[in-house]
Protein backbone atom coordinates (compact mmCIF):
# COMPACT_ATOMS: atom_id res chain seq x y z
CA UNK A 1 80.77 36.00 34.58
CA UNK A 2 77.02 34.95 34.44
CA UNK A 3 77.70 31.90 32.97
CA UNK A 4 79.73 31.13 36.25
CA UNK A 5 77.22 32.61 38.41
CA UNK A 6 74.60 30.19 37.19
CA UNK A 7 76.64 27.62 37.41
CA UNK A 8 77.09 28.00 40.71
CA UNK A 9 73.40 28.39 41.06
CA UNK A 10 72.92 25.08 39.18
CA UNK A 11 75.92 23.30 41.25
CA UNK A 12 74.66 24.76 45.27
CA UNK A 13 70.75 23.41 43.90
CA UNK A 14 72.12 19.76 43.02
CA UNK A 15 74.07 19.95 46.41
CA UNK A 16 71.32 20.69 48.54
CA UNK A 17 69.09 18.14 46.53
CA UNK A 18 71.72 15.38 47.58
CA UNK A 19 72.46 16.13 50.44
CA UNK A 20 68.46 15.71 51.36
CA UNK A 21 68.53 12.36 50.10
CA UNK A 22 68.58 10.22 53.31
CA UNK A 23 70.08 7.18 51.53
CA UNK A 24 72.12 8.06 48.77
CA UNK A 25 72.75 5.48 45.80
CA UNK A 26 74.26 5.58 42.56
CA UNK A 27 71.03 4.70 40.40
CA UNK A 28 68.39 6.62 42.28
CA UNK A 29 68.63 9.28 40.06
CA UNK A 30 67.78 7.95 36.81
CA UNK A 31 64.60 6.05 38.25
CA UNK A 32 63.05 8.49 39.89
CA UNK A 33 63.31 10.39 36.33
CA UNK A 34 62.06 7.31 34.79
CA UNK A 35 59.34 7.38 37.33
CA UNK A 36 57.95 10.85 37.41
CA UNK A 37 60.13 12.58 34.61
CA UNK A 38 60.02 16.44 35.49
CA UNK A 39 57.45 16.25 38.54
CA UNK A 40 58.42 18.05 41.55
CA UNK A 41 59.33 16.26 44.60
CA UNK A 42 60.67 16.62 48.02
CA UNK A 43 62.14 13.82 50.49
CA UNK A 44 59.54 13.22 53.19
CA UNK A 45 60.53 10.91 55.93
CA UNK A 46 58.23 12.97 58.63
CA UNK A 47 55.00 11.50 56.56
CA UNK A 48 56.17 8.58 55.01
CA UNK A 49 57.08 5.46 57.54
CA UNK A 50 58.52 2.95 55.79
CA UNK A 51 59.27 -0.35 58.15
CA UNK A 52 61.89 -3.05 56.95
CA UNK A 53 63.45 -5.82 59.03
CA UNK A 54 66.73 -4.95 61.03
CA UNK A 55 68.50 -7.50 58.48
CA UNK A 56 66.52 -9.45 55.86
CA UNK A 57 67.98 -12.80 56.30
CA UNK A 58 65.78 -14.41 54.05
CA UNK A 59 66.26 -12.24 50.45
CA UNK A 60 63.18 -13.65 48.98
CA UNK A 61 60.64 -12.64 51.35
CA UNK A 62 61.49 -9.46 52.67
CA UNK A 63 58.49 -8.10 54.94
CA UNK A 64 57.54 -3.77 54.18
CA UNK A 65 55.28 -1.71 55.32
CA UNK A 66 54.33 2.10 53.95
CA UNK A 67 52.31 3.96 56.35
CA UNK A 68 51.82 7.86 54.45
CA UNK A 69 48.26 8.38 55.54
CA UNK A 70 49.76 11.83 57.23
CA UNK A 71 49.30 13.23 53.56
CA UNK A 72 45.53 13.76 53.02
CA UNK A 73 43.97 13.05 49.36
CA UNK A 74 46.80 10.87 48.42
CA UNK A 75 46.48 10.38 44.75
CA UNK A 76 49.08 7.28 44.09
CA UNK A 77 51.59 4.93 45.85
CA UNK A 78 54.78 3.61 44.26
CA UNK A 79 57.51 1.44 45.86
CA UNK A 80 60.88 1.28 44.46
CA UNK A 81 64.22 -0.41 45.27
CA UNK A 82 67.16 1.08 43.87
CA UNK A 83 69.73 -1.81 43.17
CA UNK A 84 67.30 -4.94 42.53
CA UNK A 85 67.69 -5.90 38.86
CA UNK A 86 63.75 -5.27 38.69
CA UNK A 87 63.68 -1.55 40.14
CA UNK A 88 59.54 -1.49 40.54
CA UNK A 89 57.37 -3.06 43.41
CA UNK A 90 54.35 -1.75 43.11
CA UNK A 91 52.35 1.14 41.55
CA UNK A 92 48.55 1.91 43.04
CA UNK A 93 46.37 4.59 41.44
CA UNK A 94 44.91 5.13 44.98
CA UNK A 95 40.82 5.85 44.28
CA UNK A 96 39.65 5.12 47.50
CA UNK A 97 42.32 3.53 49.38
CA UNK A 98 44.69 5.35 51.71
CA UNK A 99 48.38 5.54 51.11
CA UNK A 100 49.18 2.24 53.64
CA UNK A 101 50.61 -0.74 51.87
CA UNK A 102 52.22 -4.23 53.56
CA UNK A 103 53.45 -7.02 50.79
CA UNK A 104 56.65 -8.92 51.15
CA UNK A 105 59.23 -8.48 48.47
CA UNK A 106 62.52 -10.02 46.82
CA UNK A 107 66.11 -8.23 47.05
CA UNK A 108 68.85 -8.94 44.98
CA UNK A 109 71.65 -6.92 47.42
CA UNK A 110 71.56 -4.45 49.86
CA UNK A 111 69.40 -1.63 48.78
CA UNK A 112 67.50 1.49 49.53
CA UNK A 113 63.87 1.04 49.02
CA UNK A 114 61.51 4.24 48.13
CA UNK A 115 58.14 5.23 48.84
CA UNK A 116 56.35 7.75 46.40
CA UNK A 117 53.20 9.50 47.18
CA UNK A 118 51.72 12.11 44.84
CA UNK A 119 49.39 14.76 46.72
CA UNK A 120 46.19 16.28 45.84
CA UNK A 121 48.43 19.58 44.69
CA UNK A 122 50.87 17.35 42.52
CA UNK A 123 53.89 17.43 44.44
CA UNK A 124 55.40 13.99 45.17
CA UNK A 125 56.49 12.94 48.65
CA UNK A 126 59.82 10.48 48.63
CA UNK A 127 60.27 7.99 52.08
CA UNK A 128 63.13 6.37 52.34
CA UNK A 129 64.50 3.27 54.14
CA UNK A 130 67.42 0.92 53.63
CA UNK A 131 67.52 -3.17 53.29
CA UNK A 132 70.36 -4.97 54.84
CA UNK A 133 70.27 -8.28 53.09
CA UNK A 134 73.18 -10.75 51.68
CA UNK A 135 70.77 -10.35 49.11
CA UNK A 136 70.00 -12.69 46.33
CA UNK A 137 66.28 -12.99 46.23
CA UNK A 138 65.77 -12.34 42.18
CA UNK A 139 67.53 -14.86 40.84
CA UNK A 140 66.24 -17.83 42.84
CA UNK A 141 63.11 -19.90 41.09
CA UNK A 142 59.93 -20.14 43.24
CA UNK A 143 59.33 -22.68 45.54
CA UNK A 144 55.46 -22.90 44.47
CA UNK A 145 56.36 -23.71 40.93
CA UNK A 146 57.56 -26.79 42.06
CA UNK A 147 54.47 -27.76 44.03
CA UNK A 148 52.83 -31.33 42.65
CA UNK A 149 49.64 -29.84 42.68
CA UNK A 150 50.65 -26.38 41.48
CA UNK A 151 47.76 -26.43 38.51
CA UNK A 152 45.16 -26.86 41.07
CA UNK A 153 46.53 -24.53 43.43
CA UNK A 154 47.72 -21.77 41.25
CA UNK A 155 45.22 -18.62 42.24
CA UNK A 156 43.54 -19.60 44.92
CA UNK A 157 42.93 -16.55 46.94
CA UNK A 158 42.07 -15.62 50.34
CA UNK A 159 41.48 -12.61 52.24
CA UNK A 160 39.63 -10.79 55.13
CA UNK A 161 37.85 -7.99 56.53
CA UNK A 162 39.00 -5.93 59.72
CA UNK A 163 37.43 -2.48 61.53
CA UNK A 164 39.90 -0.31 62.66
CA UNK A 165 39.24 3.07 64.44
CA UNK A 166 39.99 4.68 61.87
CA UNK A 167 39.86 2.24 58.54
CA UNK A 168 38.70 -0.94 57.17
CA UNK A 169 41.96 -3.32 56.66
CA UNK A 170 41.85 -5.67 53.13
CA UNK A 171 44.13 -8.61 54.13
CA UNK A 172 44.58 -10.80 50.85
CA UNK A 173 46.68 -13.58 49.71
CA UNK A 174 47.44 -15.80 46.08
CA UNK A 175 49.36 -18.63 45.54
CA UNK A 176 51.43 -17.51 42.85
CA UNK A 177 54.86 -18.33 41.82
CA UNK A 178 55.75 -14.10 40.16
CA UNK A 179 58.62 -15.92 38.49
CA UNK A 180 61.45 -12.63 37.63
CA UNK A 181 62.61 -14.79 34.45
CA UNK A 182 65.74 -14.26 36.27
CA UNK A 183 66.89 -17.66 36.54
CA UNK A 184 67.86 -19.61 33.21
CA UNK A 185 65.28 -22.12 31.79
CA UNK A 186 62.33 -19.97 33.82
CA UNK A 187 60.09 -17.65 31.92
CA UNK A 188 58.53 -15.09 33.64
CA UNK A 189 55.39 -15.51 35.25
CA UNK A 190 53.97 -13.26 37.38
CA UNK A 191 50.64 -11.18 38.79
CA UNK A 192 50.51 -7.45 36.85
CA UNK A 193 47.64 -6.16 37.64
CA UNK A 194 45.46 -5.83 40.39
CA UNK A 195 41.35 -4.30 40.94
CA UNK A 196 39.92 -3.24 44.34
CA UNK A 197 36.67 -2.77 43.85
CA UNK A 198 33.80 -2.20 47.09
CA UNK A 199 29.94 -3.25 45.53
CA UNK A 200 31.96 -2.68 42.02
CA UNK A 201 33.04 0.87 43.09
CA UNK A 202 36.35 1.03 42.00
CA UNK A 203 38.90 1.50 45.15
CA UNK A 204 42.44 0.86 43.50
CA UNK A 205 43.81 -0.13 40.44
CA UNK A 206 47.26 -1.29 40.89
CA UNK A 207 50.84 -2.35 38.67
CA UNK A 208 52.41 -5.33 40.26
CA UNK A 209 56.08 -6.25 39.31
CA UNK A 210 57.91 -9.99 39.65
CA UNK A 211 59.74 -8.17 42.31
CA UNK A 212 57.40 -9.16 44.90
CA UNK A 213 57.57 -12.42 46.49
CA UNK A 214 55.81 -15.81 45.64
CA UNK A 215 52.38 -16.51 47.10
CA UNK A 216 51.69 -12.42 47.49
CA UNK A 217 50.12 -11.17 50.60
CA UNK A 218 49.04 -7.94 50.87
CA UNK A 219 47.35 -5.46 53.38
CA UNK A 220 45.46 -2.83 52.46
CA UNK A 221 43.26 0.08 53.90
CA UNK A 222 40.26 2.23 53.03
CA UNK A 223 37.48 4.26 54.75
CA UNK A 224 34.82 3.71 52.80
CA UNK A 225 32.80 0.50 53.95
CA UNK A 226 31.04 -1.72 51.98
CA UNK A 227 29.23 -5.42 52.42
CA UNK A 228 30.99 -6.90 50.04
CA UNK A 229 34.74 -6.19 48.62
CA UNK A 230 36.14 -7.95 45.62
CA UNK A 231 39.73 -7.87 44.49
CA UNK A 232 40.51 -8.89 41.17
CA UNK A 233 44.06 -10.72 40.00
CA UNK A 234 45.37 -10.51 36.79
CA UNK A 235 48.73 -12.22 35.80
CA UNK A 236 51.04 -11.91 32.43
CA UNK A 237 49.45 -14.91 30.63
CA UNK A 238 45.84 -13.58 30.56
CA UNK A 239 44.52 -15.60 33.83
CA UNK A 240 42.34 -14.13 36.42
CA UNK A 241 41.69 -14.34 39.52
CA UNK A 242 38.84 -13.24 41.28
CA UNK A 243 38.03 -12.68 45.55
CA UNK A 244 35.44 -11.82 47.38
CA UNK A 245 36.17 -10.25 51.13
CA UNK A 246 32.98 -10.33 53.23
């Protein structure tokens, strides 16, 4: 008899767990275990805004922005899609930036796509949005591979500075080709790590995956102001790339 109670326990628990997921999908399970193993976690659409396009027509640059500055002292950012081949976007150990990201990305197929934000108290916050796409995006090679003069072009960075009420905004760009390896005869090529830095104070440091698309661009935001901000690429062949944002 108390085995079956607690087994009923066990079964209403995982019910109510689902049923909170606002996009349900058969491998979100095992990643967010992958992710954050035992960690607690609750679904939190009311303070995580994630925007994605009505329909991503074009699978290998697929426009996102997090917004989860609504949860104070956030400690780290990660951005998942469930059903692309390569499940990880992006994971920022947030220092000094706020929990606001904007980077286009590749999608293989429809998917949901997952915002995780771990609080000061170490709960984790899950957002959730879904793609519409024909899909496709990570098995396609680059475009800038291809270029003629992709040896002088390859890292070449630019960015820019702009005051918001309540922020400073880090606009930066690469060319970079973040081959997935996906496509037969191309090796994988791709940016995997990423510095922030404000007068060399530290103000991210960040996992990039070949999941995001070719020639990155990415926004960022932080309050703490500085003269002179420097972002520092790294990619999976030892190069890097350095920026400075004045």
């Amino acid at each position: 008899m108390k085995y079956i109670f607690f087994l009923l326990i066990y079964f209403l628990f995982a019910q109510n767990t689902y049923a909170n997921n606002p996009v349900e999908s058969p491998t979100f399970d095992d990643i967010l275990k992958r992710i954050i193993q035992d960690d607690k976690y609750i679904f939190d659409d009311k303070n995580i805004n994630i925007k994605v396009p009505l329909f991503a027509d074009n699978p290998v640059q697929v426009p996102i922005f997090v917004d989860a500055k609504a949860i104070k002292n956030a400690k780290r950012l990660i951005l998942f899609a469930d059903l692309n081949p390569i499940e990880k976007i992006i994971d920022m150990d947030l220092v000094n930036l706020l929990p606001i990201v904007s980077l286009n990305i590749k999608v293989a197929q429809e998917t949901p796509i997952r915002a995780l934000i771990l609080d000061d108290k170490g709960l984790w916050h899950i957002g959730s949005n879904n793609i519409k796409s024909f899909g496709g995006g990570c098995s396609v090679s680059s475009v800038a591979s291809t270029d003629t003069n992709f040896d002088k072009l390859l890292g070449k960075a630019k960015g820019n500075v702009f005051k918001t009420p309540d922020s400073i905004r880090l606009k930066a760009s690469i060319f970079h080709p973040m081959e997935t390896g996906l496509v037969f005869g191309n090796s994988e090529f791709y940016i995997n790590k990423i510095t922030i830095k404000a007068d060399d104070k530290v103000l991210a440091n960040i996992d990039a995956y070949s999941s995001i698309s070719e020639n990155p661009r990415f926004i960022f935001e932080t309050t703490l102001e500085s003269q002179n901000y420097k972002i520092e690429f790294f990619d999976i062949d030892g190069n890097k790339f350095n920026m400075d944002i004045k």
